[in-house]
N, C-alpha and C. Protein backbone atom coordinates (compact mmCIF):
# COMPACT_ATOMS: atom_id res chain seq x y z
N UNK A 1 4.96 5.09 6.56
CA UNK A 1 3.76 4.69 5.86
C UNK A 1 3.94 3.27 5.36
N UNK A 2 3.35 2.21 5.75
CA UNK A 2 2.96 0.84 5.35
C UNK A 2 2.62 1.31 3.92
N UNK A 3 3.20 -0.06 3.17
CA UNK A 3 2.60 -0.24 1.55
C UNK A 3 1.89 -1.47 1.90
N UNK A 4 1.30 -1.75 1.03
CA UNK A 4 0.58 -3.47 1.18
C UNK A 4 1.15 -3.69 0.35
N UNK A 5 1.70 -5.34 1.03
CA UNK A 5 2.48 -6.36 0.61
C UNK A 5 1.49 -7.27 -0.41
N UNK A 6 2.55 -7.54 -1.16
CA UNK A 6 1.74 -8.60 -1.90
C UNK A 6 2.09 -10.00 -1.60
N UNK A 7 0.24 -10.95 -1.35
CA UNK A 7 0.71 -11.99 -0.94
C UNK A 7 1.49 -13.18 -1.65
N UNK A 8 1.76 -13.04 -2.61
CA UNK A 8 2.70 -14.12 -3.26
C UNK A 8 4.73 -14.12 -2.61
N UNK A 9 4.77 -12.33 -1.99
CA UNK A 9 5.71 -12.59 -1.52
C UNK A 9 6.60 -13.07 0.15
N UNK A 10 7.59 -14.00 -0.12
CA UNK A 10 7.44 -14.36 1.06
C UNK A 10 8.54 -13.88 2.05
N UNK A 11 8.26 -13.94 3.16
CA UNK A 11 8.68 -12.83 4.58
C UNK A 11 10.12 -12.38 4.13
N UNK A 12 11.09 -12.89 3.96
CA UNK A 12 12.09 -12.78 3.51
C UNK A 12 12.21 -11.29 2.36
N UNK A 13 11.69 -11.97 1.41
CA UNK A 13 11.65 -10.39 0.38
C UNK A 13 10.38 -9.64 0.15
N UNK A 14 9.60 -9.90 1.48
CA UNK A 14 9.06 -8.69 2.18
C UNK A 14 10.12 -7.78 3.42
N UNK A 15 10.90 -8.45 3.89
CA UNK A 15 11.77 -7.81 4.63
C UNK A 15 13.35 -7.53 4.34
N UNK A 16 13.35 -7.71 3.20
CA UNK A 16 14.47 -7.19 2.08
C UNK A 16 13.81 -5.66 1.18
N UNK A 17 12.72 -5.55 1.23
CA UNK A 17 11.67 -4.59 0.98
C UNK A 17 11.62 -3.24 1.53
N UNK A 18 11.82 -3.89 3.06
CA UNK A 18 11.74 -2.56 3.86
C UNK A 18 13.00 -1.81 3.95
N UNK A 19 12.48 -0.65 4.36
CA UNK A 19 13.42 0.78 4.09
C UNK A 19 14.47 0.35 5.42
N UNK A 20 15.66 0.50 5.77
CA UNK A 20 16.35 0.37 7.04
C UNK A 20 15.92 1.81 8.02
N UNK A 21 16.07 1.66 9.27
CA UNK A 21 16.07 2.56 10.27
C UNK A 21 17.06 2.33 11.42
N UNK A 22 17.24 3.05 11.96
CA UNK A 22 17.67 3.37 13.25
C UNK A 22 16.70 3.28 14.47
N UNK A 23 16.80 2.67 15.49
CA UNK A 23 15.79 2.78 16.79
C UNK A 23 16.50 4.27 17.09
N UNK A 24 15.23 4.81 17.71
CA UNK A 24 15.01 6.47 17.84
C UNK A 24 15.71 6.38 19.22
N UNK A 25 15.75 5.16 20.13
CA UNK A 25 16.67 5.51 21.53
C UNK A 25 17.91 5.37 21.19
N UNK A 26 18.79 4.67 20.14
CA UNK A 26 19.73 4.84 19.87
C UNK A 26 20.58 6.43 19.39
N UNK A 27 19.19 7.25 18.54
CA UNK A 27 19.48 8.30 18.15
C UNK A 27 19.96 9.56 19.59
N UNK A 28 18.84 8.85 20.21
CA UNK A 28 18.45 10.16 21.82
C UNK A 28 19.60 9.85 22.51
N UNK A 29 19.75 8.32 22.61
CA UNK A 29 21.41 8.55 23.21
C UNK A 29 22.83 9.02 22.90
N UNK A 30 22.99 8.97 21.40
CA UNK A 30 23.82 10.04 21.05
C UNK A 30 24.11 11.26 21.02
N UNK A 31 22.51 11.84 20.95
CA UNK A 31 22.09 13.27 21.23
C UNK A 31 22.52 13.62 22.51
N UNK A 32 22.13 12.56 23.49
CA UNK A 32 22.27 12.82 25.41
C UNK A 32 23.66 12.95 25.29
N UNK A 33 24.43 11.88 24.78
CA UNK A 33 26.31 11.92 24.74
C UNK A 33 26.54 13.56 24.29
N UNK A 34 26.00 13.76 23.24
CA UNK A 34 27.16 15.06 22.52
C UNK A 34 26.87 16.24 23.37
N UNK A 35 25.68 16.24 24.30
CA UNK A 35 25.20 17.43 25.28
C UNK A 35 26.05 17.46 26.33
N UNK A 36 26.30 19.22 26.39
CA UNK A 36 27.05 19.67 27.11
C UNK A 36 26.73 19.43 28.52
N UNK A 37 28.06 18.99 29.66
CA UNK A 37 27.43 18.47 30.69
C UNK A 37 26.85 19.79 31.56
N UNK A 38 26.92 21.03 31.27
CA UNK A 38 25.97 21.61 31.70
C UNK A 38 25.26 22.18 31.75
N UNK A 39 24.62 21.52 30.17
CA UNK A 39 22.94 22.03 30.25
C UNK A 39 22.45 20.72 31.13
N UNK A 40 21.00 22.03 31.73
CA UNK A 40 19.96 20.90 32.61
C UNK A 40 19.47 20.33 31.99
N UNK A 41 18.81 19.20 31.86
CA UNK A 41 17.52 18.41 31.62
C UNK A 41 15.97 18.85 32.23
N UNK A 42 15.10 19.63 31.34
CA UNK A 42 13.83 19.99 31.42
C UNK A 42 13.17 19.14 31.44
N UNK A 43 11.61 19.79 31.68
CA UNK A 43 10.37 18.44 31.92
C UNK A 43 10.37 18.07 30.01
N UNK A 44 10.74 19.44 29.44
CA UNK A 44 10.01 18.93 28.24
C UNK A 44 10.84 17.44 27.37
N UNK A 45 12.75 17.75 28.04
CA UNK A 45 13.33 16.37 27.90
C UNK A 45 13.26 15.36 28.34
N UNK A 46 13.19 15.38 29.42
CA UNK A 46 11.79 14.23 30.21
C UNK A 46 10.79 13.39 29.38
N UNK A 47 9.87 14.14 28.69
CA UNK A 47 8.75 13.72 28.59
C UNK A 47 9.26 13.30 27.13
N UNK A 48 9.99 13.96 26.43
CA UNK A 48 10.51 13.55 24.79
C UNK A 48 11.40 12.23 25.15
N UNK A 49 11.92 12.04 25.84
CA UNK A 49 12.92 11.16 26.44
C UNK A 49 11.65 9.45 26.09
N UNK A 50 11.03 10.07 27.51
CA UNK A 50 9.83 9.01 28.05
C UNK A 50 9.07 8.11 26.51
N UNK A 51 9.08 9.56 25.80
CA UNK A 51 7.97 8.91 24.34
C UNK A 51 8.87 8.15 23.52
N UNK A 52 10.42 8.82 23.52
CA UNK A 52 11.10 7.96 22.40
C UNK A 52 11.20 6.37 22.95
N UNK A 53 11.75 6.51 24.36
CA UNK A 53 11.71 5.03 24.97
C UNK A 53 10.41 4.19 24.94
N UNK A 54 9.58 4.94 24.95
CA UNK A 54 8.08 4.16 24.82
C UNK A 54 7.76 3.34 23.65
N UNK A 55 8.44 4.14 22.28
CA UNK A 55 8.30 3.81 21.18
C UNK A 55 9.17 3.13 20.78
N UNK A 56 10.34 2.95 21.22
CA UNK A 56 11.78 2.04 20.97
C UNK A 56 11.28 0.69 21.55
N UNK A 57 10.61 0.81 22.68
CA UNK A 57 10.28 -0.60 23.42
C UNK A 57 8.95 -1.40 22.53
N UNK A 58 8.26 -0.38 21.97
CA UNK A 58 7.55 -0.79 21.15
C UNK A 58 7.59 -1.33 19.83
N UNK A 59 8.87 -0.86 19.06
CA UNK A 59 9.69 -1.33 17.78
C UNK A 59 10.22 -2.82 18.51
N UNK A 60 10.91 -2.48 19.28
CA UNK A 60 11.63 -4.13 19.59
C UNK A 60 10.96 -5.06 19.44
N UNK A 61 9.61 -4.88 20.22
CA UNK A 61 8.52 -6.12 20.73
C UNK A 61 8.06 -6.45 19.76
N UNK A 62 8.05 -5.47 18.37
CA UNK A 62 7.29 -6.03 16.70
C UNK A 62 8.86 -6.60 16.10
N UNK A 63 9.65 -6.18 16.62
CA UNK A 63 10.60 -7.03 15.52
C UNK A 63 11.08 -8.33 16.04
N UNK A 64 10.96 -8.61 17.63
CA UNK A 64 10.92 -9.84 18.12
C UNK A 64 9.91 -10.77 17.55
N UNK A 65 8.96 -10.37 17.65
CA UNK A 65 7.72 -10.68 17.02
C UNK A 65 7.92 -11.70 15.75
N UNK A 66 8.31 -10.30 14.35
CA UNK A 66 8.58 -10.26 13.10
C UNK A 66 9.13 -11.78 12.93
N UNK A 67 10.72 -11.98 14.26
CA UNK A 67 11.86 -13.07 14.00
C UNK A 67 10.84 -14.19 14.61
N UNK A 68 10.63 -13.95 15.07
CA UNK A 68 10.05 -15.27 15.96
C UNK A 68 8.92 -16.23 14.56
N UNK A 69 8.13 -15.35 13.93
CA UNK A 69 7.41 -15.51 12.56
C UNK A 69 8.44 -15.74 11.87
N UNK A 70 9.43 -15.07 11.34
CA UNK A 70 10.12 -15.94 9.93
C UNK A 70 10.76 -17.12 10.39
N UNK A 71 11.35 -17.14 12.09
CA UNK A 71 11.81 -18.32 11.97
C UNK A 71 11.41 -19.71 11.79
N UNK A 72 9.83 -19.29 11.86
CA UNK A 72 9.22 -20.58 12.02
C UNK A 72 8.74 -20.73 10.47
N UNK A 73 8.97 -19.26 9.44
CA UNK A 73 8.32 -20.04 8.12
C UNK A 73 9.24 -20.84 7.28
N UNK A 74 8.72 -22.05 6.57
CA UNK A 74 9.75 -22.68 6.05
C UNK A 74 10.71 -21.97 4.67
N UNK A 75 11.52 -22.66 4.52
CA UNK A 75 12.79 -22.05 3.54
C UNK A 75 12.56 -21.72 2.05
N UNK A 76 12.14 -20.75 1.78
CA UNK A 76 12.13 -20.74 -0.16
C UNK A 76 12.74 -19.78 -0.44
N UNK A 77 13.24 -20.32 -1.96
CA UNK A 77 13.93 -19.34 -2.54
C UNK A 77 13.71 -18.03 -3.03
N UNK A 78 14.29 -16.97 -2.98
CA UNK A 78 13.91 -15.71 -3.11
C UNK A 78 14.54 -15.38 -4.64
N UNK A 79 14.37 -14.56 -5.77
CA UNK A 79 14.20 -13.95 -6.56
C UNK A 79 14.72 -12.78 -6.74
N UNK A 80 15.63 -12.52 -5.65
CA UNK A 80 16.71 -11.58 -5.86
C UNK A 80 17.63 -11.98 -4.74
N UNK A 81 18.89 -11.48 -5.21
CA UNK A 81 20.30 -11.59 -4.16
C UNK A 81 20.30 -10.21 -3.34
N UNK A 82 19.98 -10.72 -2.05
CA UNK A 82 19.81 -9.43 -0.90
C UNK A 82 21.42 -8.75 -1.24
N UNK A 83 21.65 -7.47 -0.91
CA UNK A 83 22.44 -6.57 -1.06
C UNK A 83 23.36 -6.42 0.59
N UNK A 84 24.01 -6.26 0.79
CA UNK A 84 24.24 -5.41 2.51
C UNK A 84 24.67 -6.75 3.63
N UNK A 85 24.53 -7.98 3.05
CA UNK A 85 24.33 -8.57 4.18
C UNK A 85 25.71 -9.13 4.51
């Protein structure tokens, strides 16, 4: 669920903001690793397969996106010391 951002803040600690995740093909490929090599692969893994990759390719292309936008906004100072980095 999106919150609305407020515009006084800028990209930076709007994206110090957001919650972290995992890409969901990273998850499915661990899942594929720990599976026994002989269970089959069904249509219905197939098609769960197909959607997570659909949607992983779709996360990338907004966070390419995202970088491609902050890199071009200019430099200000932020109002808190990011954590993690």
């Amino acid at each position: 669920m999106r919150r609305a951002k407020n515009k006084s803040q800028t990209p930076f600690e709007i994206l110090c903001s957001e919650p972290e995740e995992i890409n969901p093909a990273i998850i499915l490929a661990e899942e594929l690793m720990r599976r026994d090599i002989s269970e089959n692969l069904d249509y219905e893994n197939f098609e769960a397969i197909s959607e997570t990759l659909s949607y992983s390719r779709s996360e990338i292309g907004k966070i390419e996106q995202h970088f491609a936008a902050l890199v071009k906004t200019p430099g200000a100072a932020s109002s808190v010391i990011p954590a993690g980095f």
